[in-house]
C-alpha atoms as a PDB file:
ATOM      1  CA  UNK A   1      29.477  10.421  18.256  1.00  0.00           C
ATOM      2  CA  UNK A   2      27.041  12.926  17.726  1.00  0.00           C
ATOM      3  CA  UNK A   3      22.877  11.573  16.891  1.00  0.00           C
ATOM      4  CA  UNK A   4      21.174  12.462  13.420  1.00  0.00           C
ATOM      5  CA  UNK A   5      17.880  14.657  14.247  1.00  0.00           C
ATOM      6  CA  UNK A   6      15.617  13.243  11.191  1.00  0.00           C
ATOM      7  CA  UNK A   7      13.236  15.507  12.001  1.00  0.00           C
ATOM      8  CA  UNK A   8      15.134  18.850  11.316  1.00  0.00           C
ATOM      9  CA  UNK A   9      14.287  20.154   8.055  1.00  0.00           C
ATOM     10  CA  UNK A  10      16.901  21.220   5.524  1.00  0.00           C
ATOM     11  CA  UNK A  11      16.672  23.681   3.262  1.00  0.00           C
ATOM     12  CA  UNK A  12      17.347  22.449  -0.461  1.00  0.00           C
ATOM     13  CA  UNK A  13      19.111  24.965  -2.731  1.00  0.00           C
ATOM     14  CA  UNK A  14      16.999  26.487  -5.144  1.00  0.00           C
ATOM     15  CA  UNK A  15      17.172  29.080  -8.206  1.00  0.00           C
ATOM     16  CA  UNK A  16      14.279  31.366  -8.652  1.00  0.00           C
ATOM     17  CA  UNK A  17      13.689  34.006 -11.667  1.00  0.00           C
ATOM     18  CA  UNK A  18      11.029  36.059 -13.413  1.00  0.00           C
ATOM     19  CA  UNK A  19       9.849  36.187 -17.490  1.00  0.00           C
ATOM     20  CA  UNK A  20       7.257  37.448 -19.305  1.00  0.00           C
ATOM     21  CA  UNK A  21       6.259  33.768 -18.973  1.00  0.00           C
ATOM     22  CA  UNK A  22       5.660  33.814 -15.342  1.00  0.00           C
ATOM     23  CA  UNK A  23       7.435  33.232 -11.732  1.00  0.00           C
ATOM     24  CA  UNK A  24      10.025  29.928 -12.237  1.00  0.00           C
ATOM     25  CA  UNK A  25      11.669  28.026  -9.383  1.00  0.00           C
ATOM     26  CA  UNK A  26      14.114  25.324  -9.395  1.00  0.00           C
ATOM     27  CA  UNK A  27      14.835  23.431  -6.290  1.00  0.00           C
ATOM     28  CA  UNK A  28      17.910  20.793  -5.879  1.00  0.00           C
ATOM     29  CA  UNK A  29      16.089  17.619  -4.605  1.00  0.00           C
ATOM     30  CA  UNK A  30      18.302  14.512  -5.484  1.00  0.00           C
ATOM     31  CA  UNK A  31      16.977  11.103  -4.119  1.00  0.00           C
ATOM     32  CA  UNK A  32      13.957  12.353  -3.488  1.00  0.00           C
ATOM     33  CA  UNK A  33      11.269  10.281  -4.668  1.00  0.00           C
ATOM     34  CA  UNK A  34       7.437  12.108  -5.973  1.00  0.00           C
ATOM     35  CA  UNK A  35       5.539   9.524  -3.590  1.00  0.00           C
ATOM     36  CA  UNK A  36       7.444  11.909  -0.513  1.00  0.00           C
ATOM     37  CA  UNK A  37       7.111  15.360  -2.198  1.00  0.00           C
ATOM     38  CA  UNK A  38       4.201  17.747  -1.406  1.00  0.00           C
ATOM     39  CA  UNK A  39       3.779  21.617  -3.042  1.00  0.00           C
ATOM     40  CA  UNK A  40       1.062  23.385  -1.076  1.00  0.00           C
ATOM     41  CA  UNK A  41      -0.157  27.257  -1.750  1.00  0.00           C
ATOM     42  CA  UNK A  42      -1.415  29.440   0.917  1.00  0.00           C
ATOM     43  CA  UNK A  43      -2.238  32.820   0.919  1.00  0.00           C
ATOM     44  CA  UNK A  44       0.268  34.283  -1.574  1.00  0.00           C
ATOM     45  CA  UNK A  45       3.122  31.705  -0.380  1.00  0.00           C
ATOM     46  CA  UNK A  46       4.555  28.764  -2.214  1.00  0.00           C
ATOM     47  CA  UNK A  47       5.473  25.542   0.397  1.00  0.00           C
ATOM     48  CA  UNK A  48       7.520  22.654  -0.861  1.00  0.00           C
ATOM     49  CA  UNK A  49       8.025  19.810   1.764  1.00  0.00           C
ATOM     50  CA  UNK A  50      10.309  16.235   0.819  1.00  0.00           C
ATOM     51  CA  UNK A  51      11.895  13.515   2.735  1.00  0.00           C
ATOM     52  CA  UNK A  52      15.120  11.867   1.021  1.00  0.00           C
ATOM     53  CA  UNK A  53      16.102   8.719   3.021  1.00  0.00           C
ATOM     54  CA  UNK A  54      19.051   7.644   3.408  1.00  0.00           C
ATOM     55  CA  UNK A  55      19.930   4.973   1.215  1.00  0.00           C
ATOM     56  CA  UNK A  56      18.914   1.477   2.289  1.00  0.00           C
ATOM     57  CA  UNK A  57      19.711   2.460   6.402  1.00  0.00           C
ATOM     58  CA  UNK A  58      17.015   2.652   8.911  1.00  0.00           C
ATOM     59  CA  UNK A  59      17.523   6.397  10.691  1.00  0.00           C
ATOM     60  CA  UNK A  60      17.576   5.074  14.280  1.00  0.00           C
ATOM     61  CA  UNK A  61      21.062   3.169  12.768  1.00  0.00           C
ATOM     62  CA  UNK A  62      22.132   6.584  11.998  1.00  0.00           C
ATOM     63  CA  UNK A  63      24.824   8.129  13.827  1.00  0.00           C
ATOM     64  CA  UNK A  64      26.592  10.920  11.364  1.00  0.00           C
ATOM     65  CA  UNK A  65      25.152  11.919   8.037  1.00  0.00           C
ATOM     66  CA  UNK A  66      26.497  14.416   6.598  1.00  0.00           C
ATOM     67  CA  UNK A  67      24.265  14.305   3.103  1.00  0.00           C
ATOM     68  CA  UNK A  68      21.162  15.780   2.718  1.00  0.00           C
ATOM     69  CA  UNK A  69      18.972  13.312   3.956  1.00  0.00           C
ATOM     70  CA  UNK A  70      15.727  13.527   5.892  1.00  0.00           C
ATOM     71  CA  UNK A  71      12.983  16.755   6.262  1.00  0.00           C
ATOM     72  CA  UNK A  72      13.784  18.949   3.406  1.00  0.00           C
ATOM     73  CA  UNK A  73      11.567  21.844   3.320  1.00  0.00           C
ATOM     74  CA  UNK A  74      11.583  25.544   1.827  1.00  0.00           C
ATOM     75  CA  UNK A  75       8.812  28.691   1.914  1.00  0.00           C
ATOM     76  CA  UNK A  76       8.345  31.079  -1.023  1.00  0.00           C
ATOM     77  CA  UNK A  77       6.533  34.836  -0.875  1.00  0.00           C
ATOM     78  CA  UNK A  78       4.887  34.785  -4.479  1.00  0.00           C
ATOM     79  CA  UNK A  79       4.178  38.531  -5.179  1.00  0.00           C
ATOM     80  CA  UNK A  80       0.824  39.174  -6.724  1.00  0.00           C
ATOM     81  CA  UNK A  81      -0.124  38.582 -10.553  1.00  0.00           C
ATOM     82  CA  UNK A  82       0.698  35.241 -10.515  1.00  0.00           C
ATOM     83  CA  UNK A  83      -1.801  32.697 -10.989  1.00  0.00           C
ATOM     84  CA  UNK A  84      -1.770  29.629  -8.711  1.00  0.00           C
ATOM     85  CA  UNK A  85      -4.617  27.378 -10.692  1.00  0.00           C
ATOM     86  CA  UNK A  86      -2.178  27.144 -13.785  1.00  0.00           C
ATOM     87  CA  UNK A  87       0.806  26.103 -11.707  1.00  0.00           C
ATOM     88  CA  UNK A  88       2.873  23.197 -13.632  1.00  0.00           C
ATOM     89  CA  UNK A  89       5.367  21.216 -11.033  1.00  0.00           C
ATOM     90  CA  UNK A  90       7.879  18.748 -12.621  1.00  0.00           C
ATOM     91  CA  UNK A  91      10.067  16.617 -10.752  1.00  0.00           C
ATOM     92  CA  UNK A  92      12.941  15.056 -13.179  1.00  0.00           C
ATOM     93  CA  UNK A  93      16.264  14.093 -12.217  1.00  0.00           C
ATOM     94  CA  UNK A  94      16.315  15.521  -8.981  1.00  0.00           C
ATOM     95  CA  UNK A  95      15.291  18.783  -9.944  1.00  0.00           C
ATOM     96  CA  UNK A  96      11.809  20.269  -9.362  1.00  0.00           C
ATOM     97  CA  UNK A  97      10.763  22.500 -11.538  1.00  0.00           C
ATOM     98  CA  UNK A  98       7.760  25.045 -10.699  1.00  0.00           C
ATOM     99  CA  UNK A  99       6.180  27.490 -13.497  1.00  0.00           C
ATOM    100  CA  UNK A 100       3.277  29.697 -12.446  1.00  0.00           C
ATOM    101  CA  UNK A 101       2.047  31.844 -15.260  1.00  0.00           C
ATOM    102  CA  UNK A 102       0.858  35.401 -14.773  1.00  0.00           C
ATOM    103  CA  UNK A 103      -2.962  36.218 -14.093  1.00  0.00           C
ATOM    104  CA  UNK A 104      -4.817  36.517 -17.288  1.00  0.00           C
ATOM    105  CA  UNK A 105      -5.637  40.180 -17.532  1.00  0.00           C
ATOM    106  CA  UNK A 106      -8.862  41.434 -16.286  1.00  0.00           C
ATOM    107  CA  UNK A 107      -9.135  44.426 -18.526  1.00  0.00           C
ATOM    108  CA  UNK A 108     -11.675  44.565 -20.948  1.00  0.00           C
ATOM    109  CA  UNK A 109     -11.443  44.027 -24.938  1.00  0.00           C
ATOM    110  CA  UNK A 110     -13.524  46.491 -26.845  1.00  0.00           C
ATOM    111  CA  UNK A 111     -14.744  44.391 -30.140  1.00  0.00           C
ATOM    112  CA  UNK A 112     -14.720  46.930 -33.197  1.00  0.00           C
ATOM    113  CA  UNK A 113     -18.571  47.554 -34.474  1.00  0.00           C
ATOM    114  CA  UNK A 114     -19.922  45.868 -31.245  1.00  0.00           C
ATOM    115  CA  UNK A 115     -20.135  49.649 -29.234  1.00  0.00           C
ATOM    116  CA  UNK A 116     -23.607  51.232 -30.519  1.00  0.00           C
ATOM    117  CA  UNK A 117     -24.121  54.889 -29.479  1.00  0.00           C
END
């Protein structure tokens, strides 16, 4: 009988698409609970790390498992002109959801009558 590794990672399926809204991802994470999930941002890439037990069973009982239990753990490339600081993450019903908007434009608004020559 082969040993579970609970320390390999998994990679949870996910669905990713761009609006005008912004840059939305939705990643599959059933069982997992909020307390285990952490979202971290570095340098233009999106990091989303879980760990799903498996139900009621200590893992060194373990010997097959062939659910997704354990490390699950995915890496995103964001492009630019997205804006990080406005990012909304919901986790309901096994599904995270992550929304980050685009950057507010930097251009500048020229106010009628404010201009003098």
């Amino acid at each position: 009988m082969t040993g579970v590794d609970p320390g390999s990672a998994q990679q949870p399926a996910a669905l990713l698409f761009t609006d005008a809204t912004g840059w939305h991802l939705a990643l599959e994470l059933p069982g997992v609970r909020a307390e285990s999930l952490e979202v971290t941002w570095t340098a233009g890439t999106l990091r989303v790390d879980a760990e799903r037990p498996p139900p009621g069973v200590p893992w060194q009982s373990v010997r097959l498992s062939e659910g997704r239990y354990g490390r699950l753990s995915r890496t995103f490339d964001v492009p630019e002109g997205y804006d990080p600081a406005r990012a909304e993450a919901v986790l309901e019903q096994g599904l995270l959801r992550i929304d980050l908007p685009p950057r507010a434009s930097r251009r500048l608004r020229l106010v009628p009558g404010a201009m003098r020559s």
